[in-house]
N, C-alpha and C. Protein backbone atom coordinates (compact mmCIF):
# COMPACT_ATOMS: atom_id res chain seq x y z
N UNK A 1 92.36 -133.68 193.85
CA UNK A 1 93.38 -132.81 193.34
C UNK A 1 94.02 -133.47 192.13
N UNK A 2 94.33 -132.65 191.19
CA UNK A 2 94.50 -132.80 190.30
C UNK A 2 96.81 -132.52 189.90
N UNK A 3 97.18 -133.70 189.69
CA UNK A 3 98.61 -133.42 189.28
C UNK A 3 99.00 -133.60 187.61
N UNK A 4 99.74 -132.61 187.12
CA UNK A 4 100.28 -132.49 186.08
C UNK A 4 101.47 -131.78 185.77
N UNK A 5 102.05 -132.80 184.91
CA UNK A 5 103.38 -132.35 184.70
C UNK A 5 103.28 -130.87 183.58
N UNK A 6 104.17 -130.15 184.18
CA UNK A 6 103.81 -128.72 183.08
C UNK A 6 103.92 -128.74 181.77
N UNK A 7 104.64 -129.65 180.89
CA UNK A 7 104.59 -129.99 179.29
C UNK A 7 103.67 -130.81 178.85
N UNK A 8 102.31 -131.10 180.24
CA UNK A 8 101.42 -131.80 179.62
C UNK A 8 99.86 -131.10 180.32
N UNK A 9 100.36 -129.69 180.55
CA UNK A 9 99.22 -128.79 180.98
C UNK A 9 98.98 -127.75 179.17
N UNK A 10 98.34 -128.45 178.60
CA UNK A 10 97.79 -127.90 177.20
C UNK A 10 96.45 -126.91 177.07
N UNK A 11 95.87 -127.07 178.14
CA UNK A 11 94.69 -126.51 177.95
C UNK A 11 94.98 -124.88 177.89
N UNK A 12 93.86 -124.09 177.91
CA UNK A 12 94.54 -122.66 178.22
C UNK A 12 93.88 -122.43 179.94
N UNK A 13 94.79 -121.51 180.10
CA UNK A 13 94.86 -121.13 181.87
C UNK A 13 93.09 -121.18 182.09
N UNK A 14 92.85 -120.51 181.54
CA UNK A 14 91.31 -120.01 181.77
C UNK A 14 90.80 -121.04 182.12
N UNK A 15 90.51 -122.29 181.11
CA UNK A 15 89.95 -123.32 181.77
C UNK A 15 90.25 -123.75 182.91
N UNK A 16 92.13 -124.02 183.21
CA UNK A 16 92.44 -124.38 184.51
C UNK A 16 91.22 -123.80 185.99
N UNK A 17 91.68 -122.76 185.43
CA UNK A 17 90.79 -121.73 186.69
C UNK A 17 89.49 -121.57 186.73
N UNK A 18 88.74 -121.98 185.92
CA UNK A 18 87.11 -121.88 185.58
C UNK A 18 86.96 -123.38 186.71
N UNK A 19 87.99 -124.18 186.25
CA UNK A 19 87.69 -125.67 187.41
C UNK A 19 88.20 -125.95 188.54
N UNK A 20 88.78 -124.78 188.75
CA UNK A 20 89.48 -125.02 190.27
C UNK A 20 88.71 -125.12 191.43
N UNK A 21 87.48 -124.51 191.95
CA UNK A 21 86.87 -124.75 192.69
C UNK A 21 86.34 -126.25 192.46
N UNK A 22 86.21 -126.92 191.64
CA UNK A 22 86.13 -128.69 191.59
C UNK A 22 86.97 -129.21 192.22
N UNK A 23 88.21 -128.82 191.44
CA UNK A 23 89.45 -129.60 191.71
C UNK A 23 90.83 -128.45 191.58
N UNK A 24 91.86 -128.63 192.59
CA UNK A 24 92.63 -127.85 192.15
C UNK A 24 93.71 -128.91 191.34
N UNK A 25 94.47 -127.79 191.24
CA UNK A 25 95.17 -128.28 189.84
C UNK A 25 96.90 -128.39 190.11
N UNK A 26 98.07 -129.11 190.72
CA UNK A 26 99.22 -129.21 190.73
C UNK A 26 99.92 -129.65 189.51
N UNK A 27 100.74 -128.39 189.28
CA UNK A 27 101.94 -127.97 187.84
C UNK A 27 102.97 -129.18 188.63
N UNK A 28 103.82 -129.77 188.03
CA UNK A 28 104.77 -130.27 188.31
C UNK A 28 106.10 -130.45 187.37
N UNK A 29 107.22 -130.39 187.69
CA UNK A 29 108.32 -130.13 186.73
C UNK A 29 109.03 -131.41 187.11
N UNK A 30 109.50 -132.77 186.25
CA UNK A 30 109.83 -133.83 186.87
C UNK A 30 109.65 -134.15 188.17
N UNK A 31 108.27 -134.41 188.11
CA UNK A 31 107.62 -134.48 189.30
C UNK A 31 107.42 -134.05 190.74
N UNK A 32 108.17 -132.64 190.48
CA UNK A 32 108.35 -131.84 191.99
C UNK A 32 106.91 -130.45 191.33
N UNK A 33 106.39 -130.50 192.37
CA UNK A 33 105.35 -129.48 192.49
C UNK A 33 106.05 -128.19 191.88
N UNK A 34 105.73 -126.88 191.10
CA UNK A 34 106.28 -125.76 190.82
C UNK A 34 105.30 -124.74 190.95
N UNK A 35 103.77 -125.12 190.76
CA UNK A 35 102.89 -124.33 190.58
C UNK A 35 101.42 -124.76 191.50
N UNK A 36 100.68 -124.30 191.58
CA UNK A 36 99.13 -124.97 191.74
C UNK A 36 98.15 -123.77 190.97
N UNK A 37 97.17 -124.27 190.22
CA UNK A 37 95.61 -123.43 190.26
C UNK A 37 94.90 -123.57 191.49
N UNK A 38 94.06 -122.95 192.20
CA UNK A 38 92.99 -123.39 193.04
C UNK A 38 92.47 -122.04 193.03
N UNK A 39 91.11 -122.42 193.92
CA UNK A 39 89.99 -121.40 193.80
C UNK A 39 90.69 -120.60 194.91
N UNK A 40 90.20 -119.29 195.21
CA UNK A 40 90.39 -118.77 196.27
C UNK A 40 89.01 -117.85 197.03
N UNK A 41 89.00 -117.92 198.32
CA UNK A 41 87.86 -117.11 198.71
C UNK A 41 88.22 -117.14 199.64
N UNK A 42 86.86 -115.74 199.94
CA UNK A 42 87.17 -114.77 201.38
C UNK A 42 89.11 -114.25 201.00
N UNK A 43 90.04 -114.48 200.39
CA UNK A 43 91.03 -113.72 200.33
C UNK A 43 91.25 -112.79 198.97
N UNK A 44 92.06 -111.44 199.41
CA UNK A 44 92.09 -110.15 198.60
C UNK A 44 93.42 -110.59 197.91
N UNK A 45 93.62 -109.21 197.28
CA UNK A 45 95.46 -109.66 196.65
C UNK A 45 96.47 -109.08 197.87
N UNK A 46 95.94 -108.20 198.61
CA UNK A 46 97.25 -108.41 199.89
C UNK A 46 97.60 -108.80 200.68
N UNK A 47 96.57 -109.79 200.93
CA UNK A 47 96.59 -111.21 201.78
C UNK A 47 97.12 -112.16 200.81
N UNK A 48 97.17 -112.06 199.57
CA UNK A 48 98.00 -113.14 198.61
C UNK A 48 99.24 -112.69 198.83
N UNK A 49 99.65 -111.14 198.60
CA UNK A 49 100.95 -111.01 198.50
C UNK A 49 101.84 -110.88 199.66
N UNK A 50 101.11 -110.43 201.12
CA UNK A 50 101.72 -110.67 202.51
C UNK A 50 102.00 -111.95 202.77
N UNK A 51 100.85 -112.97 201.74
CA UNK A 51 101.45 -114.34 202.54
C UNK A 51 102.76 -115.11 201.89
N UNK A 52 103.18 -114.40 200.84
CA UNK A 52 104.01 -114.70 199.65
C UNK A 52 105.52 -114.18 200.03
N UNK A 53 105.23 -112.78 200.79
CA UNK A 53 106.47 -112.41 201.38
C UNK A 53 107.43 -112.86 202.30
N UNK A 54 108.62 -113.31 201.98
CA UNK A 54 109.72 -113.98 203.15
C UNK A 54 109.35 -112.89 204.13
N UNK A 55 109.84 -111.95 203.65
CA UNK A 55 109.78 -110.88 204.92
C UNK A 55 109.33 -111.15 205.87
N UNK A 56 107.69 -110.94 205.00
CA UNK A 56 106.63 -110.49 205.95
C UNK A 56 106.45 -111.74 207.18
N UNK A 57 106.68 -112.75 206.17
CA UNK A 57 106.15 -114.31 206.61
C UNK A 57 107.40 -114.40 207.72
N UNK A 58 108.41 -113.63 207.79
CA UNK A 58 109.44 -113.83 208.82
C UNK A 58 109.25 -113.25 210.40
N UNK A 59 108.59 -111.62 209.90
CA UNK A 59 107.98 -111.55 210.66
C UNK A 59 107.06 -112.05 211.43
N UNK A 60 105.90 -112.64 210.71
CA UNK A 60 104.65 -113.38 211.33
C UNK A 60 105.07 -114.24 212.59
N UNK A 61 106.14 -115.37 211.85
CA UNK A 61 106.92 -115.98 212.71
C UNK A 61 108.16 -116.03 213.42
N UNK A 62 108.50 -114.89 213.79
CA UNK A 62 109.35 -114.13 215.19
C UNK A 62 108.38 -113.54 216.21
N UNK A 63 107.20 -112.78 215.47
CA UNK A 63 106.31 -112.41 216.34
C UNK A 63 105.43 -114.02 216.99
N UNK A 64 105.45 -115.35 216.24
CA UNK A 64 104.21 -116.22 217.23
C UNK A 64 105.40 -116.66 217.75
N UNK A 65 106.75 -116.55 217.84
CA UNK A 65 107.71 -117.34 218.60
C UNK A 65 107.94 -116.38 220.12
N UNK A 66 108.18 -115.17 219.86
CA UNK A 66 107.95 -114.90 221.08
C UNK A 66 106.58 -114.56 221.84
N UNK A 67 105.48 -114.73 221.22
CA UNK A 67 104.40 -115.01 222.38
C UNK A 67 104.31 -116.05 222.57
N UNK A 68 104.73 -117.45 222.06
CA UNK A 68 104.67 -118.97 222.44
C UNK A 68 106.05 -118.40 224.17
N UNK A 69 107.00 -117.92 223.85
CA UNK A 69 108.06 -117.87 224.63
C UNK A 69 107.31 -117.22 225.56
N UNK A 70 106.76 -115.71 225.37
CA UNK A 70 106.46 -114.82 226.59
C UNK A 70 105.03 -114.40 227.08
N UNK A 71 104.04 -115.36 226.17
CA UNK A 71 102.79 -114.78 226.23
C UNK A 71 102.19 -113.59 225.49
N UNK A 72 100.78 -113.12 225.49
CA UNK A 72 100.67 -112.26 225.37
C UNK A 72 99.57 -111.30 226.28
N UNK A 73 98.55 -110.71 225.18
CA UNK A 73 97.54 -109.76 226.05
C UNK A 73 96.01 -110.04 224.90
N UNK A 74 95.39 -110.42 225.87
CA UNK A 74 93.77 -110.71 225.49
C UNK A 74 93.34 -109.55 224.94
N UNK A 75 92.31 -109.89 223.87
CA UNK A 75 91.68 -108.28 222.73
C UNK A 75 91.23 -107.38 224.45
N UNK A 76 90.50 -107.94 225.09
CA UNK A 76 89.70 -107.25 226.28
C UNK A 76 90.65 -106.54 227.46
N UNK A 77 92.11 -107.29 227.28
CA UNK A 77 93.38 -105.86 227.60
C UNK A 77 93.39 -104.74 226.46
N UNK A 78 93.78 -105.19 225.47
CA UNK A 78 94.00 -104.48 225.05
C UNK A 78 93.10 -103.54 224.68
N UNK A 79 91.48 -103.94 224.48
CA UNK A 79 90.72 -102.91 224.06
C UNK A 79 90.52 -101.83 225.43
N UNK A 80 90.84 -102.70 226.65
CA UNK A 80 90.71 -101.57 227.45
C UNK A 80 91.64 -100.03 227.71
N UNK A 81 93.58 -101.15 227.87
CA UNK A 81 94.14 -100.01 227.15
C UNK A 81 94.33 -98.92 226.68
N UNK A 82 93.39 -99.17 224.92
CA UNK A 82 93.15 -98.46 224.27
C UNK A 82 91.75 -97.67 224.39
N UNK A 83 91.40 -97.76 225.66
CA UNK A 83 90.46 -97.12 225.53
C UNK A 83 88.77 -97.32 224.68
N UNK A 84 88.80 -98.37 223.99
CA UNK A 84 87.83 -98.76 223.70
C UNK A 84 86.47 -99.47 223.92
């Protein structure tokens, strides 16, 4: 992995991203992380932007806190259930 401070990321983006599957690439602003390049696969843009969401991401985790608390129901309940 690759770190750089952002007033010394000169290249243009394109390249960044043409090499990210090599290496990804950490932006840094006096030395605190602000950004990254990296490759991405197997993911769409609404799996980028659900995972980006407080919201959503709040949800995710209220919903694994109460099945850690209360359990849940196996696909093979539920597909029965539903009828499937």
């Amino acid at each position: 992995m690759k770190t750089l401070e952002l007033g010394q990321a000169t290249a243009p983006l394109a390249e960044y991203a043409r090499n990210a599957k090599k290496e990804p690439v950490i932006l840094t602003v006096e030395g605190k992380p602000v950004a990254a390049v990296i490759s991405l696969e197997n993911v769409d843009i609404e799996m980028i932007t659900l995972s980006s969401d407080p919201r959503f991401m709040s949800l995710i985790d209220r919903s694994r806190a109460k099945h850690r608390k209360e359990g849940g129901k196996s696909s093979a309940e539920v597909r029965r259930k539903l009828d499937l």
